[in-house]
Protein backbone atom coordinates (compact mmCIF):
# COMPACT_ATOMS: atom_id res chain seq x y z
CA UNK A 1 -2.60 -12.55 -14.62
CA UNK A 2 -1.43 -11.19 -11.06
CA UNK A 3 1.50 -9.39 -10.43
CA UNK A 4 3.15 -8.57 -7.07
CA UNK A 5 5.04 -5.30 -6.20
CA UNK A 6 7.06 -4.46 -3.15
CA UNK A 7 6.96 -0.37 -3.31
CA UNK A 8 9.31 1.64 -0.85
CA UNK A 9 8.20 3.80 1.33
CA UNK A 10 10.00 5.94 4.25
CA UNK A 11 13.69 4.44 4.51
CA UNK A 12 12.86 0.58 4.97
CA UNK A 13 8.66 0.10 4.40
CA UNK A 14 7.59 -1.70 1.64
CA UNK A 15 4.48 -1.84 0.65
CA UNK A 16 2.63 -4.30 -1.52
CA UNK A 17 0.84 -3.92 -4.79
CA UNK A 18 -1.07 -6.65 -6.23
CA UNK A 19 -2.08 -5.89 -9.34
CA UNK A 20 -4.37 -7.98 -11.99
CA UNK A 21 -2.96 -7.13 -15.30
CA UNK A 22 -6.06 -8.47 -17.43
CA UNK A 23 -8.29 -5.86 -15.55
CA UNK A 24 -5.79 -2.83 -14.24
CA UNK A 25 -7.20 -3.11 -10.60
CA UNK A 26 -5.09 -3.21 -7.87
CA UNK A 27 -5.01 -4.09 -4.18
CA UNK A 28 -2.50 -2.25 -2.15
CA UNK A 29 -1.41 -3.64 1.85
CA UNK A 30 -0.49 -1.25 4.37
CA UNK A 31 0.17 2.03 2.56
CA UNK A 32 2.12 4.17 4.93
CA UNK A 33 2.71 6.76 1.97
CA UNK A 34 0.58 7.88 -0.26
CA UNK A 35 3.04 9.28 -2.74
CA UNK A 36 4.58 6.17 -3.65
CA UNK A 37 1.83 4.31 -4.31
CA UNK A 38 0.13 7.18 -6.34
CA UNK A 39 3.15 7.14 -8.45
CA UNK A 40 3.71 3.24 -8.63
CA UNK A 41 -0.51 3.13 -9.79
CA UNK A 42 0.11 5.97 -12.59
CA UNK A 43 3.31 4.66 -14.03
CA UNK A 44 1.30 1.05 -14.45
CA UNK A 45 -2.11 2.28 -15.90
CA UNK A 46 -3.57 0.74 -12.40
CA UNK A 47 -6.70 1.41 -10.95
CA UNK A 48 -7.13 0.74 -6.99
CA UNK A 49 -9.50 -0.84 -5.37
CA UNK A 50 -8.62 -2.46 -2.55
CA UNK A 51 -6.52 -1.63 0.82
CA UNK A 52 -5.58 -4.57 3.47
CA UNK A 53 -4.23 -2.69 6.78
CA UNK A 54 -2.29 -5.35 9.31
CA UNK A 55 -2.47 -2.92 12.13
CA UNK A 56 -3.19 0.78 13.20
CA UNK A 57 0.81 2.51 12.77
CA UNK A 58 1.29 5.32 10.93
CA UNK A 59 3.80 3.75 8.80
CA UNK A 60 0.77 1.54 7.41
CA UNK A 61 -2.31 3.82 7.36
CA UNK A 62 -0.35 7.16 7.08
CA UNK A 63 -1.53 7.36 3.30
CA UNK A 64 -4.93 5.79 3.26
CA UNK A 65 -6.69 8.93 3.43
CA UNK A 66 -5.65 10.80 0.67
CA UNK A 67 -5.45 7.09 -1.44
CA UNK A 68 -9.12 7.20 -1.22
CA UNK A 69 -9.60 10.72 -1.63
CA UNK A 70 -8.16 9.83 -5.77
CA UNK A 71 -9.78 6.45 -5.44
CA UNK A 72 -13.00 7.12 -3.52
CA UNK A 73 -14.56 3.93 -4.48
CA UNK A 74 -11.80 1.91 -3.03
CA UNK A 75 -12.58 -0.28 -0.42
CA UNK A 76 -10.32 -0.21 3.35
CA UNK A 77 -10.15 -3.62 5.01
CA UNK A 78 -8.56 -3.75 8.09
CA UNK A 79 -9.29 -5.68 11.84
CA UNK A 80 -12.20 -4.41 13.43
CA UNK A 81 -11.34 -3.74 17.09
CA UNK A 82 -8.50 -0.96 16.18
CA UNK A 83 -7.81 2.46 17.28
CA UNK A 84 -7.34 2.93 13.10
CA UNK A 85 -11.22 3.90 12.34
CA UNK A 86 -10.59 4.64 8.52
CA UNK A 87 -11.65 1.24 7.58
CA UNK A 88 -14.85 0.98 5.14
CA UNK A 89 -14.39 -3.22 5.89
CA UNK A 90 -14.90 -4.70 9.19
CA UNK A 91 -12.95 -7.84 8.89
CA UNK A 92 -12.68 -10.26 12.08
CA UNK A 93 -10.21 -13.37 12.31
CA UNK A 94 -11.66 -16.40 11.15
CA UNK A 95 -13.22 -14.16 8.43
CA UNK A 96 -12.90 -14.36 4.40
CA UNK A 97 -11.40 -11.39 1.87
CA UNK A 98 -12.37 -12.11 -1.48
CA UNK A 99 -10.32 -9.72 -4.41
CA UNK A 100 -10.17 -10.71 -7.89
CA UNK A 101 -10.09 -14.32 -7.76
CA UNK A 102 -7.71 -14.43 -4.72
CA UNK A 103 -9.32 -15.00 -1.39
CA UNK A 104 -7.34 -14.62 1.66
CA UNK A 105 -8.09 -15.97 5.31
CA UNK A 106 -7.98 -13.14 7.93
CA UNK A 107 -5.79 -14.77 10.99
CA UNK A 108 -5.47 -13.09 14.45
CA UNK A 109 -1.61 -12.15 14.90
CA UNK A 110 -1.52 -9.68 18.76
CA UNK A 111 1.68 -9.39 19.80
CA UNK A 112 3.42 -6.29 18.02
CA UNK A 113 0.00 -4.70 18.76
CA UNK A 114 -3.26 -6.25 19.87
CA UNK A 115 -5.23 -5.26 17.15
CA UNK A 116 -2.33 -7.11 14.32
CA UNK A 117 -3.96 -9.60 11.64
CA UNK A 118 -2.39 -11.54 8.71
CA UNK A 119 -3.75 -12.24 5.29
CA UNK A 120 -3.33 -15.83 4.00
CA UNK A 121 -4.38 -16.96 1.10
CA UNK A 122 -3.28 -20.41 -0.96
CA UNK A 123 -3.90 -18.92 -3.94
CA UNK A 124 -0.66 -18.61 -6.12
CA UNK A 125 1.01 -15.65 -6.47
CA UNK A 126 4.10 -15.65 -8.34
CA UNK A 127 3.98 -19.59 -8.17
CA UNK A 128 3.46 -19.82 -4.41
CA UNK A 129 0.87 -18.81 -1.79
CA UNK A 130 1.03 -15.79 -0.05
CA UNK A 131 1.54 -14.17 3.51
CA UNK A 132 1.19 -10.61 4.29
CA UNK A 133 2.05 -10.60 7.61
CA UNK A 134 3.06 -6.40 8.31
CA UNK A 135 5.16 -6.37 11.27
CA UNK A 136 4.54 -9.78 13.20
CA UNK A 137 6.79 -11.86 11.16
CA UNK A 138 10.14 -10.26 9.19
CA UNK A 139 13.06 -12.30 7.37
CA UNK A 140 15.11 -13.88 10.70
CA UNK A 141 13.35 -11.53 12.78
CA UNK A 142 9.43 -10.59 14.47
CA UNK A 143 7.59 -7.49 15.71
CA UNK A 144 8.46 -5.88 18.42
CA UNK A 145 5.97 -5.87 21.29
CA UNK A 146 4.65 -2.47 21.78
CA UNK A 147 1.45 -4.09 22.78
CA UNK A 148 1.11 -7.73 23.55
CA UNK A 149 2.96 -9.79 25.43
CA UNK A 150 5.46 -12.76 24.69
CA UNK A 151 2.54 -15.14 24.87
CA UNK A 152 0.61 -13.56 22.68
CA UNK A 153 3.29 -13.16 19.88
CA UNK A 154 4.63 -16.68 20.64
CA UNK A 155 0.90 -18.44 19.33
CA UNK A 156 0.75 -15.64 16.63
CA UNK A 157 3.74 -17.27 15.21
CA UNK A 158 3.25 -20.40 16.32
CA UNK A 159 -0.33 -20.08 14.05
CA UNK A 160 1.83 -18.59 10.73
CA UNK A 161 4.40 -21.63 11.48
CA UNK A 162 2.22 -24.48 10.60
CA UNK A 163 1.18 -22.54 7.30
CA UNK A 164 2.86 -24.51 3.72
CA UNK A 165 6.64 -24.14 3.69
CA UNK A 166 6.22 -23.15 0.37
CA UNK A 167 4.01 -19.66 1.34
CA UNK A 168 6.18 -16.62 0.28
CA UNK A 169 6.37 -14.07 2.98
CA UNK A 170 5.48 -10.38 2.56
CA UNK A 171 6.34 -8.22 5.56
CA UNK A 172 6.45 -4.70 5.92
CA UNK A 173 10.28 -3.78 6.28
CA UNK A 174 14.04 -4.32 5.05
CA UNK A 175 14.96 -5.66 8.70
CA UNK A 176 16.70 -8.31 7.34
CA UNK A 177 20.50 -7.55 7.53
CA UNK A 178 20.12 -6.24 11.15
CA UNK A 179 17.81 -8.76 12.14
CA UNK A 180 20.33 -11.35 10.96
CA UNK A 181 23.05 -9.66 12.83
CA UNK A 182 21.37 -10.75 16.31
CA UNK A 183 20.57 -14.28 14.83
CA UNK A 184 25.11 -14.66 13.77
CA UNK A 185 25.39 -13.62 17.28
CA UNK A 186 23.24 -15.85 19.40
CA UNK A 187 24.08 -18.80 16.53
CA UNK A 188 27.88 -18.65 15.66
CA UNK A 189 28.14 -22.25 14.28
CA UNK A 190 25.02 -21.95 11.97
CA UNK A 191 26.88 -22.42 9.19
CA UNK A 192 23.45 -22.19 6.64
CA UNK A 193 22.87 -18.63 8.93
CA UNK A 194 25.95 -17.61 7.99
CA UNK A 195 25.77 -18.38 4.48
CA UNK A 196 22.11 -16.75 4.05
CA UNK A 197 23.43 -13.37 5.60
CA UNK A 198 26.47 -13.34 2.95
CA UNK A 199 23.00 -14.12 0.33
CA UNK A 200 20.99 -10.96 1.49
CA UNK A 201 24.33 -8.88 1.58
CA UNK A 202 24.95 -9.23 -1.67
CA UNK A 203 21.26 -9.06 -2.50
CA UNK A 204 21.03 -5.67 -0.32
CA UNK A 205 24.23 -3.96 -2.63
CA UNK A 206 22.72 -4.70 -5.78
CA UNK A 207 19.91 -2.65 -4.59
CA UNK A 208 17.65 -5.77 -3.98
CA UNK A 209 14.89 -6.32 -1.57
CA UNK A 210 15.21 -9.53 0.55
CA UNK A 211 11.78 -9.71 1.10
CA UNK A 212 9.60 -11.77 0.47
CA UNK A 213 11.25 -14.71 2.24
CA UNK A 214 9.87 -18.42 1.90
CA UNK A 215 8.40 -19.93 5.30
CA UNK A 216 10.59 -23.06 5.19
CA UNK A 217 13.12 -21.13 4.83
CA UNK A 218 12.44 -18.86 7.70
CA UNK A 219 11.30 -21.78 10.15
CA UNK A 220 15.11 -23.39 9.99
CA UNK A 221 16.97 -20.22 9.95
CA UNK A 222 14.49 -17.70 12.15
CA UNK A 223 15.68 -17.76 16.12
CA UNK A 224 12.30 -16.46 16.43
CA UNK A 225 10.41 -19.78 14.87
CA UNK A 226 12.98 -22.44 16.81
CA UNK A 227 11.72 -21.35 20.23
CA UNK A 228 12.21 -25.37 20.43
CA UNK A 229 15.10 -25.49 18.19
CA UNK A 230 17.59 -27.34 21.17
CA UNK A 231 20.56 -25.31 19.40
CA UNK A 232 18.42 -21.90 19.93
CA UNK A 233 17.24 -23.07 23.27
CA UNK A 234 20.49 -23.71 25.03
CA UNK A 235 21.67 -20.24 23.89
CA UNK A 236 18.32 -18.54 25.28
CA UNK A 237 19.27 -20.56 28.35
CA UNK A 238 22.62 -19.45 28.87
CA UNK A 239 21.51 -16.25 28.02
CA UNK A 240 18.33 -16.23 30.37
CA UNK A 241 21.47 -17.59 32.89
CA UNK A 242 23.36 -14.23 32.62
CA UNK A 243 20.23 -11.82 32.56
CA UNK A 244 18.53 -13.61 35.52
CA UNK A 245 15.51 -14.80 33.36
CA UNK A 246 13.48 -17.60 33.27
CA UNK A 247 13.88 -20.35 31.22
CA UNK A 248 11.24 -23.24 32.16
CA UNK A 249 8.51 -22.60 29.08
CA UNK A 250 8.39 -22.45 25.29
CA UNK A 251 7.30 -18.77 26.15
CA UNK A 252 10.23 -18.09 28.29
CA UNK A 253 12.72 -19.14 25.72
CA UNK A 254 10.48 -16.95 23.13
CA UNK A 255 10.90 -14.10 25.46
CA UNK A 256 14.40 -14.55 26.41
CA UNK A 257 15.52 -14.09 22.64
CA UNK A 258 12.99 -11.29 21.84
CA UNK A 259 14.87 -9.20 24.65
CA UNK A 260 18.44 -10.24 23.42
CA UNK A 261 16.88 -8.66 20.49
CA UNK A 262 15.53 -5.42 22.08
CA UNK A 263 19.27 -5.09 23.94
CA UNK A 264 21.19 -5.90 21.11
């Protein structure tokens, strides 16, 4: 049977623990901290075996080392062409990661950094498949881009868009109250926006994650998924209006919202 985790880490990370409970192995994504995962492992009887890394920040490799300094046998898969060299598993998109009876597609996601992939697999877990997608996509909300450009990020998502509705999605922080506080402000009149946010208050003071989100979910309610949402597009428009921006391409709507977002 397969279990799924979030653990927190720093003051918003979470990182994921999949755990087979017939066997005690685990597979851990993006460990930032060390600490909490050592604790989360010994409290469950769980042996690990298996890292994923998304990407090459700190607050997802920060703890790998001394993870596999208890665990030496554990295997690191991350992207190949990254300045993180602390993998042990080349993977490459297009590639397969087989764990347990899970296998996940590795799919090539630049934009919050050139070297960002996602793990996909249609395998249930929990009753639905499974995204872990560390800082490209978040609940109403995506990466910043520290390395890529709006292009780049725009096709990521575009790629993790046409993925089943029904795939739960795992990313790496509790962005989702501030994240939603840009989307109430570029969409006023969303009336299901607006009811979501009061969801993932109430959610957020009873201590609750709101991750993971579900993708159908996040491609009517994400500004960040309706670059061609007319509704979204006519506010990037008037916004591209007052910030002297271009507004004649899928990409320049995409942009136009990710810096409301980054001046917000």
């Amino acid at each position: 049977m397969l279990t799924i985790s979030a653990i927190p880490a720093f003051s918003d990370n979470y990182i994921w623990c999949l755990a087979d409970t017939d066997t005690g192995k685990a597979l851990i994504v993006d460990p930032g901290q060390a600490a909490p995962v050592q604790r989360h492992l010994a409290e469950n009887g769980l042996n690990l075996d298996t890292i994923l890394v998304t990407h090459h920040h700190p607050d997802h490799v920060g703890g790998i080392s001394d993870l596999v300094k208890e665990y030496p046998d554990c295997r690191v898969t991350g992207p190949a062409e990254s300045p993180f060299k602390g993998n042990t598993n080349n993977v490459h998109p297009g590639d397969e990661v087989v764990w347990e009876d899970v296998t996940f597609q590795v799919m090539s996601v630049p934009g919050h950094t050139l070297d960002h992939i996602a793990f996909f697999t249609d395998v249930e877990i929990s009753g639905r498949p499974a995204l872990f997608c560390g800082d490209t996509l978040f609940v109403c909300g995506c990466g910043r881009l520290f390395e890529g450009t709006a292009a780049q990020m725009l096709e990521s998502l575009k790629s993790l868009r046409e993925l089943p509705g029904t795939t739960a999605v795992y990313c790496a922080h509790e962005y989702t109250l501030a994240n939603l506080r840009f989307a109430r402000s570029w969409l006023p009149d969303d009336h299901e926006l607006e009811a979501f946010e009061q969801q993932c208050k109430e959610l957020r003071e009873a201590g609750k994650p709101t991750v993971p989100s579900i993708l159908e979910n996040e491609k009517r309610l994400n500004p960040f998924l309706r670059w061609d949402d007319p509704v979204v597009v006519g506010a990037a428009k008037r916004y591209c209006t007052d910030q002297g921006l271009p507004a004649d391409s899928d990409t320049a709507i995409f942009a136009a919202i990710r810096h409301g977002k980054d001046n917000f």
